[in-house]
PDB file of N, CA and C in Angstrom:
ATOM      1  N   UNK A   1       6.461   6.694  -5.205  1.00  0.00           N
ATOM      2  CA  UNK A   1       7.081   5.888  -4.169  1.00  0.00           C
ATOM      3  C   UNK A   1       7.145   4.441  -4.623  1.00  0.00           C
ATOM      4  N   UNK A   2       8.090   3.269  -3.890  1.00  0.00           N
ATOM      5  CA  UNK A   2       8.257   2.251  -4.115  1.00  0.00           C
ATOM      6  C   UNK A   2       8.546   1.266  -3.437  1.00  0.00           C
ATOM      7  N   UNK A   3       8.383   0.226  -2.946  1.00  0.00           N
ATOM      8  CA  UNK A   3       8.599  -0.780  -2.021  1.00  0.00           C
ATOM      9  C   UNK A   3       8.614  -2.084  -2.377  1.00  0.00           C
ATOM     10  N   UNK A   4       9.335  -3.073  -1.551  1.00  0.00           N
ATOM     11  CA  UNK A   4       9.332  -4.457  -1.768  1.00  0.00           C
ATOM     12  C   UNK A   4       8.105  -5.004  -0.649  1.00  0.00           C
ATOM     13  N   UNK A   5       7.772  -6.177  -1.194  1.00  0.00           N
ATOM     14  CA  UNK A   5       6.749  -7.042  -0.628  1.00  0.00           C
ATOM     15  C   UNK A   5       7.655  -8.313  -0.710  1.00  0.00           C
ATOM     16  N   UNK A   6       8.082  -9.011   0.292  1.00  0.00           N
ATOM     17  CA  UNK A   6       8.517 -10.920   0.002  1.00  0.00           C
ATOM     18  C   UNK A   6       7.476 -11.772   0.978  1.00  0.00           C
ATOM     19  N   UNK A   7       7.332 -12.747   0.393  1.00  0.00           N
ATOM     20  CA  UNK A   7       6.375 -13.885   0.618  1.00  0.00           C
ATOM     21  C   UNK A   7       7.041 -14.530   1.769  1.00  0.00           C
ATOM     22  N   UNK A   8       7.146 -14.543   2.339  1.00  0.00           N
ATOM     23  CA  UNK A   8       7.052 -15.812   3.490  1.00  0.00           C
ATOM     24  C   UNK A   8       6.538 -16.664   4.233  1.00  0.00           C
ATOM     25  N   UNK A   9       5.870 -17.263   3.227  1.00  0.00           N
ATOM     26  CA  UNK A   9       4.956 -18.129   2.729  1.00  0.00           C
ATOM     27  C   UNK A   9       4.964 -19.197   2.432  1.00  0.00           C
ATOM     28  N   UNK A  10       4.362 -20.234   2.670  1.00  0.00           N
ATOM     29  CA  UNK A  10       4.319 -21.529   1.721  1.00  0.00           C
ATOM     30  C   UNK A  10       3.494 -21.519   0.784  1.00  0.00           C
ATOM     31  N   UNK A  11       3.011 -20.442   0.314  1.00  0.00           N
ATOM     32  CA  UNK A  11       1.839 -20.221  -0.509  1.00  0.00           C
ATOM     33  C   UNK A  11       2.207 -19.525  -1.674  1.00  0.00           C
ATOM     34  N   UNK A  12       1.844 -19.236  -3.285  1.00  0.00           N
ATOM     35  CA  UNK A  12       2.033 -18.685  -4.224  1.00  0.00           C
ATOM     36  C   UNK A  12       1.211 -17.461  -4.199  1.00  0.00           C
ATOM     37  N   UNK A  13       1.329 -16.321  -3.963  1.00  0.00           N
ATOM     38  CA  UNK A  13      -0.003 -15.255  -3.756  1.00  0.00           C
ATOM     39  C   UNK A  13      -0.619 -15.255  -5.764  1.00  0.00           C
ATOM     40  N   UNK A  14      -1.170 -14.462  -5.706  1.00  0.00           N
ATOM     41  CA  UNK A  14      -1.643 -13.816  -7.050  1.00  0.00           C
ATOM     42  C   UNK A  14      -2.709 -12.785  -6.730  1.00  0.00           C
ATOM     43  N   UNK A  15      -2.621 -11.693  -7.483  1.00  0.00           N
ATOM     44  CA  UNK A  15      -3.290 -10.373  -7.450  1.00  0.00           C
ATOM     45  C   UNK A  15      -3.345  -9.814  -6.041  1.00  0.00           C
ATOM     46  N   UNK A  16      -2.077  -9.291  -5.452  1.00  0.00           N
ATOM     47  CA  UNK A  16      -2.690  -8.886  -4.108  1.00  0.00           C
ATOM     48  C   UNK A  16      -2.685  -6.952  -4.258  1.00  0.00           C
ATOM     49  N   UNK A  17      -2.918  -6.978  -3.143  1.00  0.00           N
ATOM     50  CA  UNK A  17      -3.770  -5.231  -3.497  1.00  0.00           C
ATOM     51  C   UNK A  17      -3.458  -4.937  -1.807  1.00  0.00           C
ATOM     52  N   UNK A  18      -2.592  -3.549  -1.875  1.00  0.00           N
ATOM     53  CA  UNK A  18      -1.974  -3.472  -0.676  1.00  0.00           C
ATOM     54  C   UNK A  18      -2.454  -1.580  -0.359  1.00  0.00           C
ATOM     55  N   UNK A  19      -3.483  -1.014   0.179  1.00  0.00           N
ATOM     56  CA  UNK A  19      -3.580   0.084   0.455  1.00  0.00           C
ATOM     57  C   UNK A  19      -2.577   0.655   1.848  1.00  0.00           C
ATOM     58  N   UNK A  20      -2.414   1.948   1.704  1.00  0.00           N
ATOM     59  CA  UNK A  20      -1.676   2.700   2.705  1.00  0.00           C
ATOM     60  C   UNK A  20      -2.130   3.616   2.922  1.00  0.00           C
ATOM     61  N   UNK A  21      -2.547   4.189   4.550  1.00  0.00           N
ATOM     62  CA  UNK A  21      -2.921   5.417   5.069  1.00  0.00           C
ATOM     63  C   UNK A  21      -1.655   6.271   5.268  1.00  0.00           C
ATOM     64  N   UNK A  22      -1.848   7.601   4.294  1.00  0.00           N
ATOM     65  CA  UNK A  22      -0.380   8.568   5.207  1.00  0.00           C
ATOM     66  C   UNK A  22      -0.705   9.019   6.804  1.00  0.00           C
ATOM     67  N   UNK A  23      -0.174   8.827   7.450  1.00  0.00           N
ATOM     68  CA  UNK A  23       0.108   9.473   8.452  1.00  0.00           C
ATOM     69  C   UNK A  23       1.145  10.908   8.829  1.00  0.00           C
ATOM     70  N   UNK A  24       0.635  11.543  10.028  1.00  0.00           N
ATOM     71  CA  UNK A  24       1.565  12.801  10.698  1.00  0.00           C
ATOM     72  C   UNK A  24       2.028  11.895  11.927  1.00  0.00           C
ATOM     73  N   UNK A  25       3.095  12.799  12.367  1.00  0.00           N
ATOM     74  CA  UNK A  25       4.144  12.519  13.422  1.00  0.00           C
ATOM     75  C   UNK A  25       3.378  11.742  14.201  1.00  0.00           C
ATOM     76  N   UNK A  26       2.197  11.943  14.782  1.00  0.00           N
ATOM     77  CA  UNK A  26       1.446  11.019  15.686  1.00  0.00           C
ATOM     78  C   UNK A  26       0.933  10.163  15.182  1.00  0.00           C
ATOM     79  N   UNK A  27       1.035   8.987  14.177  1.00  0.00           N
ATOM     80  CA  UNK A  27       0.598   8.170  13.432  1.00  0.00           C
ATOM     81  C   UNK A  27      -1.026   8.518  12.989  1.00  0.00           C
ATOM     82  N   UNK A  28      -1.204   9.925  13.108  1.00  0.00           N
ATOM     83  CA  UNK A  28      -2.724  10.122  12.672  1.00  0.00           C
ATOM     84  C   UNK A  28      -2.799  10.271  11.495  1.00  0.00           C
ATOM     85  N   UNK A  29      -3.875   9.322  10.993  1.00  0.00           N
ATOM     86  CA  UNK A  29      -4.489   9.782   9.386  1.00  0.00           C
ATOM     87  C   UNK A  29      -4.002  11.017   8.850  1.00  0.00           C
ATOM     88  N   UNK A  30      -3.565  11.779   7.759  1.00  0.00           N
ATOM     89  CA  UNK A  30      -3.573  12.995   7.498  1.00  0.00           C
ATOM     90  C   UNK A  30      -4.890  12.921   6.490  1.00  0.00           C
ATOM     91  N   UNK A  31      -5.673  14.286   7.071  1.00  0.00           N
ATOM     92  CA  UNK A  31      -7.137  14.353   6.280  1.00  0.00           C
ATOM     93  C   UNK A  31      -6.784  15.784   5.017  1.00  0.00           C
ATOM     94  N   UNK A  32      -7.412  15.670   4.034  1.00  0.00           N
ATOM     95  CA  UNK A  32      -7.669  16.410   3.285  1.00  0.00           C
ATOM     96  C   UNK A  32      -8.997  17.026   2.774  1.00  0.00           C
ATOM     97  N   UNK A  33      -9.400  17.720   3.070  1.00  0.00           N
ATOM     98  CA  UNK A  33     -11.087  18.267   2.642  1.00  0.00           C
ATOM     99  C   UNK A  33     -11.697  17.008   3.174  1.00  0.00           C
ATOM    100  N   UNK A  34     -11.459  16.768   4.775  1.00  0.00           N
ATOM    101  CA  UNK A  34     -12.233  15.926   5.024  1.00  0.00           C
ATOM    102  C   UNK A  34     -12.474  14.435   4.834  1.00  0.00           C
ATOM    103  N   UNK A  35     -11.638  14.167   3.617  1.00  0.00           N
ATOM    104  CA  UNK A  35     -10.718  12.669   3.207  1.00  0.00           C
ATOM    105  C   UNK A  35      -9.615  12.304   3.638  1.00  0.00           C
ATOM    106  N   UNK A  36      -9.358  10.946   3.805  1.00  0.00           N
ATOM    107  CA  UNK A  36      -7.771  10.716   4.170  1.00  0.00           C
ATOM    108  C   UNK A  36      -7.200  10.119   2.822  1.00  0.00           C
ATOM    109  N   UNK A  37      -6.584  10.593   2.268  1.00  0.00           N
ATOM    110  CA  UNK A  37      -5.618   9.985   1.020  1.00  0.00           C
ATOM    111  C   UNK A  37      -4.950   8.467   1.496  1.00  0.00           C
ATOM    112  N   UNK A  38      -5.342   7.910   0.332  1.00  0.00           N
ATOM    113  CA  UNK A  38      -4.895   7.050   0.371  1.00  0.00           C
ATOM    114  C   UNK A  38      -3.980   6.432  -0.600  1.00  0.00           C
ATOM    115  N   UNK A  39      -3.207   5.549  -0.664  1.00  0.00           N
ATOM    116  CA  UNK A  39      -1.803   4.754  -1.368  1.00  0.00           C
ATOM    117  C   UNK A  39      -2.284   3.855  -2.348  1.00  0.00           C
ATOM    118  N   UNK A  40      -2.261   3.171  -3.302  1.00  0.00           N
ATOM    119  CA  UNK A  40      -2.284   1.705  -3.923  1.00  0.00           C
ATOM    120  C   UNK A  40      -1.194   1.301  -4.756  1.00  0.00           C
ATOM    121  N   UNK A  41      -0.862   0.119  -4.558  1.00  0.00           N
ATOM    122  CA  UNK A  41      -0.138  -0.483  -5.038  1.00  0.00           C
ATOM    123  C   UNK A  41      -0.957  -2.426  -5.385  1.00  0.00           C
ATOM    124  N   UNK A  42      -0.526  -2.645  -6.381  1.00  0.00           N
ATOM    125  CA  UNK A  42      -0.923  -3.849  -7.208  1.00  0.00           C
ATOM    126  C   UNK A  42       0.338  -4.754  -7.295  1.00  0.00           C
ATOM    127  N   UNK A  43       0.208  -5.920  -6.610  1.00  0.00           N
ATOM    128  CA  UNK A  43       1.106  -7.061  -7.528  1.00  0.00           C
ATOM    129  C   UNK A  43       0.463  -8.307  -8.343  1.00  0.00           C
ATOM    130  N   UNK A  44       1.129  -8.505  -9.848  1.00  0.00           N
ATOM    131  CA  UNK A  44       0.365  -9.472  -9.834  1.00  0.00           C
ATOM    132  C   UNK A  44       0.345 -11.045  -9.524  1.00  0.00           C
ATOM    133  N   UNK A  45       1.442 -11.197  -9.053  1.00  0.00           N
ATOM    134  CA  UNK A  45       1.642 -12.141  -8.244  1.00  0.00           C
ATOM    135  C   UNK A  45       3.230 -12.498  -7.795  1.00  0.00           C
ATOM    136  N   UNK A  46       3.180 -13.123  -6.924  1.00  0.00           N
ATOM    137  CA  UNK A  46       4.420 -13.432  -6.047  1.00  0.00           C
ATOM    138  C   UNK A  46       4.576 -14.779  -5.287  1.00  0.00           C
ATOM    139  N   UNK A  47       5.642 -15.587  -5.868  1.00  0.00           N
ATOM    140  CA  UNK A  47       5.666 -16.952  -5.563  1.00  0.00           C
ATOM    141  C   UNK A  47       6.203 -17.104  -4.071  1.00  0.00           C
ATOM    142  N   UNK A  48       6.147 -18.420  -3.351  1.00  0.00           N
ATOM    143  CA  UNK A  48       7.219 -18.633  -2.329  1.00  0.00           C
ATOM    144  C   UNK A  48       8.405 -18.051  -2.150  1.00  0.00           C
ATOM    145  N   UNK A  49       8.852 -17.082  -1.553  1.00  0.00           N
ATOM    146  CA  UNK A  49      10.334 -16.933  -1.680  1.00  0.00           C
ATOM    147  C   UNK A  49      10.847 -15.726  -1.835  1.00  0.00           C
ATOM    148  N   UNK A  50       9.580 -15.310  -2.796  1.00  0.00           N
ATOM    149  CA  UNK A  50      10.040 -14.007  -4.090  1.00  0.00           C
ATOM    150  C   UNK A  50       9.886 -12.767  -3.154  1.00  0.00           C
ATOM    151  N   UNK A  51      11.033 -12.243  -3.476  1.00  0.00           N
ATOM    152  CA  UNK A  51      10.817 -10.863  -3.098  1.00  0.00           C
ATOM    153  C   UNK A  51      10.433  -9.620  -4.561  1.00  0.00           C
ATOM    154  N   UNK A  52       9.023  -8.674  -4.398  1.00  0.00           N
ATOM    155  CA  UNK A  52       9.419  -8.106  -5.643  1.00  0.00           C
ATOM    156  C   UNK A  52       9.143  -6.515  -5.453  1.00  0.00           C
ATOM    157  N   UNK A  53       9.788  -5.411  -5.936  1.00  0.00           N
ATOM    158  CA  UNK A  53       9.406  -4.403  -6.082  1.00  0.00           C
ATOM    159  C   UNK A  53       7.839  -3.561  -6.454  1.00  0.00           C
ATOM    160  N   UNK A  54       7.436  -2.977  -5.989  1.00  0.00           N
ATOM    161  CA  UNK A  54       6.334  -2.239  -6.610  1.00  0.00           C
ATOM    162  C   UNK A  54       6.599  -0.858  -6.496  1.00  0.00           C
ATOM    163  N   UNK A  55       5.446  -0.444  -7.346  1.00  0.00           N
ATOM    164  CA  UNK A  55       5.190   1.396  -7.529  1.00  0.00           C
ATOM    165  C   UNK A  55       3.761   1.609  -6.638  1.00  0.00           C
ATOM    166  N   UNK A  56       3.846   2.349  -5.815  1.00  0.00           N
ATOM    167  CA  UNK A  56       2.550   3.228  -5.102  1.00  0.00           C
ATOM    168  C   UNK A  56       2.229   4.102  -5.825  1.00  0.00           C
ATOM    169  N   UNK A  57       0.988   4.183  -5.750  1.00  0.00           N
ATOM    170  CA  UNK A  57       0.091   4.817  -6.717  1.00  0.00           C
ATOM    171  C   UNK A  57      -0.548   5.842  -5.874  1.00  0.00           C
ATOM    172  N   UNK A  58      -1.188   7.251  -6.629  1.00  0.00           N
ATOM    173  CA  UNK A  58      -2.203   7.861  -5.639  1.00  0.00           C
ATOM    174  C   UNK A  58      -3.616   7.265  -5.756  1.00  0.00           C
ATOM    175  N   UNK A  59      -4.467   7.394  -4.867  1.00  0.00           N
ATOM    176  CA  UNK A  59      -5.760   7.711  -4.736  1.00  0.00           C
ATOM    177  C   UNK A  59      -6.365   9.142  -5.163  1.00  0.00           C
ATOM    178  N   UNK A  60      -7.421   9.232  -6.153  1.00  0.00           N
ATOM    179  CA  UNK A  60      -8.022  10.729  -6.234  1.00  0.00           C
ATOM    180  C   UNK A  60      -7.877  11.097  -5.043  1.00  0.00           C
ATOM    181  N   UNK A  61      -8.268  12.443  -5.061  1.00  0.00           N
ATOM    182  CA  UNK A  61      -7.920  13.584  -4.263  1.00  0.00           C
ATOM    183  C   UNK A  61      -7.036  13.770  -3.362  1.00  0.00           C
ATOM    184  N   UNK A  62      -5.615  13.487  -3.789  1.00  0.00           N
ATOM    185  CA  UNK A  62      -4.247  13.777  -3.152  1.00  0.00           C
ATOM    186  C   UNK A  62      -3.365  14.973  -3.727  1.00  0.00           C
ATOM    187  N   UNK A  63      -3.344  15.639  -3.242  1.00  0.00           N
ATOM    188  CA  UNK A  63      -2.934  17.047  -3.834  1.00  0.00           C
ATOM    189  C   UNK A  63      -1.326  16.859  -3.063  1.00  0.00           C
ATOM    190  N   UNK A  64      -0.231  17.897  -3.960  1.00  0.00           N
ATOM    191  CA  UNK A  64       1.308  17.747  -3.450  1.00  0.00           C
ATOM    192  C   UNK A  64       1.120  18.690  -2.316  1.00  0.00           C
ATOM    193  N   UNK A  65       0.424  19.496  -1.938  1.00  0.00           N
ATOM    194  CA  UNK A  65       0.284  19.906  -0.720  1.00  0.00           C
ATOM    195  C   UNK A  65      -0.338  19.205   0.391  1.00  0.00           C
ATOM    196  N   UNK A  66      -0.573  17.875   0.195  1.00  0.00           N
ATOM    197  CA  UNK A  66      -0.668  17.264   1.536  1.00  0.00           C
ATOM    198  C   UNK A  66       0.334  16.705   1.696  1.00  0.00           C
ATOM    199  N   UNK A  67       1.863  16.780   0.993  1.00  0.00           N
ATOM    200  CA  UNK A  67       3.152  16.161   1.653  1.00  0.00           C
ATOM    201  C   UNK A  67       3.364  16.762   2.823  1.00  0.00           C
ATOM    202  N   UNK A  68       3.295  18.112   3.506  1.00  0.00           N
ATOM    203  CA  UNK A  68       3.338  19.174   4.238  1.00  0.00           C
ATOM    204  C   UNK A  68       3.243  18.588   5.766  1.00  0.00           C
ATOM    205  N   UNK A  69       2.024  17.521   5.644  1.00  0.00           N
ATOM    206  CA  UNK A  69       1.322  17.169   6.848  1.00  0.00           C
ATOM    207  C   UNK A  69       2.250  15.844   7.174  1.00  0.00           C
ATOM    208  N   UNK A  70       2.317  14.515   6.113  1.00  0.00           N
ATOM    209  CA  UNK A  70       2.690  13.629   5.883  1.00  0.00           C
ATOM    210  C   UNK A  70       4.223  13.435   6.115  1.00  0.00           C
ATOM    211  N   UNK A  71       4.096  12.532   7.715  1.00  0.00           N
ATOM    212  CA  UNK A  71       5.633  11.900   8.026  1.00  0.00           C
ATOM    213  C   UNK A  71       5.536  10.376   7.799  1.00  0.00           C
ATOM    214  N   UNK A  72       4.715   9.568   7.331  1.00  0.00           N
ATOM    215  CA  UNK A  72       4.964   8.090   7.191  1.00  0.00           C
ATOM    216  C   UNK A  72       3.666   7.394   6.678  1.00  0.00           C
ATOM    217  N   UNK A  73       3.509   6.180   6.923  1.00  0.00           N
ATOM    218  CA  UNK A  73       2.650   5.153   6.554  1.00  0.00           C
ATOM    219  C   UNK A  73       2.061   4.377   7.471  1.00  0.00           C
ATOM    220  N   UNK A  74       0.904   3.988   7.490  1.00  0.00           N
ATOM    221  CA  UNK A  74       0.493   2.577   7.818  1.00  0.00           C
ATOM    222  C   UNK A  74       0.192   1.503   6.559  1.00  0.00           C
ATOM    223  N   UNK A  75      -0.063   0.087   6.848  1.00  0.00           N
ATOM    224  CA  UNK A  75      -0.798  -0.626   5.842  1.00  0.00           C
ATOM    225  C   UNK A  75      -2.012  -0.521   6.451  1.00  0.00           C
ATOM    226  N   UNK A  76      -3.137  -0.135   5.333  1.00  0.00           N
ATOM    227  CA  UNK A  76      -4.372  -0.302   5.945  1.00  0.00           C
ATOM    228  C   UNK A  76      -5.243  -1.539   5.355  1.00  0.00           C
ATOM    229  N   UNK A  77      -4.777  -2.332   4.719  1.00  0.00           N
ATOM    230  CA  UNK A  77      -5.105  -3.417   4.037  1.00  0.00           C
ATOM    231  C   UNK A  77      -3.782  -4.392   3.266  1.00  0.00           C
ATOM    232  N   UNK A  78      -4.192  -5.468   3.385  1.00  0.00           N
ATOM    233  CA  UNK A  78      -3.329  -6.422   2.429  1.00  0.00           C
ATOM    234  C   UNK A  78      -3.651  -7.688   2.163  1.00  0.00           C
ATOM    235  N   UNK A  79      -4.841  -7.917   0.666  1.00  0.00           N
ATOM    236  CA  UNK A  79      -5.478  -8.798   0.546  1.00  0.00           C
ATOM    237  C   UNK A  79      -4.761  -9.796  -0.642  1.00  0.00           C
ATOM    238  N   UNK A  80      -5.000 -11.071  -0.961  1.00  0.00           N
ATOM    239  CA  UNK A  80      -4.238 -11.493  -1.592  1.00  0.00           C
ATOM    240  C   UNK A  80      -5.481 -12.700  -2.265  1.00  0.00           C
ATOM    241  N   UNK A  81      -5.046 -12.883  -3.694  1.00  0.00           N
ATOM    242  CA  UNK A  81      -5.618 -14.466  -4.131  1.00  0.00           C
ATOM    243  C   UNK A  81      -4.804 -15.005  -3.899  1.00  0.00           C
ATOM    244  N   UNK A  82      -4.769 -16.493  -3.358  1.00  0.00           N
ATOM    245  CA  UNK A  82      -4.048 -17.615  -3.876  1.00  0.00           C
ATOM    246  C   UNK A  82      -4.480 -18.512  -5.244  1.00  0.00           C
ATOM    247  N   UNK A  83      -5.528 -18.277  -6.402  1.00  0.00           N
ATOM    248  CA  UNK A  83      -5.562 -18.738  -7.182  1.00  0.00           C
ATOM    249  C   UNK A  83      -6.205 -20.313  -6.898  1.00  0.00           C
ATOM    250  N   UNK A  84      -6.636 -20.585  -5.760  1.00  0.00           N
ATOM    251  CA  UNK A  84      -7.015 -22.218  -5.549  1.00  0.00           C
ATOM    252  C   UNK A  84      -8.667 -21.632  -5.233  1.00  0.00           C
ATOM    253  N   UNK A  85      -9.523 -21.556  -6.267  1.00  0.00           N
ATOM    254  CA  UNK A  85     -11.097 -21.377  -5.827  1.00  0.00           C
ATOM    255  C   UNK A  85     -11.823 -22.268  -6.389  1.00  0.00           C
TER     256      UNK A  85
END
């Protein structure tokens, strides 16, 4: 999978780290052996303005048989450096 992230921002991000819970029709977690699979995606940074593409990644234990369950997404995180520490 793949998605854009744009800044709308007055800020320059760097290294942000964006997890995703799949969800079923009722926005519920979809569980697997008791886990909920989860998404990652990495940027390594993104200026004022910028809009940029990424690739979603799996989390271990996501098997192609939990597409079955899986109608969508949440963000369950979206942390970011700004590089000023």
């Amino acid at each position: 999978m793949t998605g854009t992230l744009t800044n709308h921002t007055e800020e320059d991000w760097m290294e942000i780290d964006l997890i995703f819970l799949l969800v079923d029709l009722e926005q519920q977690p979809v569980e697997n052996g008791g886990m909920v699979p989860k998404l990652r995606a990495d940027i390594s940074e993104l200026s004022d303005g910028e809009t940029k593409e990424f690739v979603i990644s799996w989390f271990p234990a996501v098997l192609e048989s939990d597409f079955d369950k899986v109608k969508g997404y949440q963000v369950e995180k979206l942390e970011y450096d700004d590089g000023k520490k």
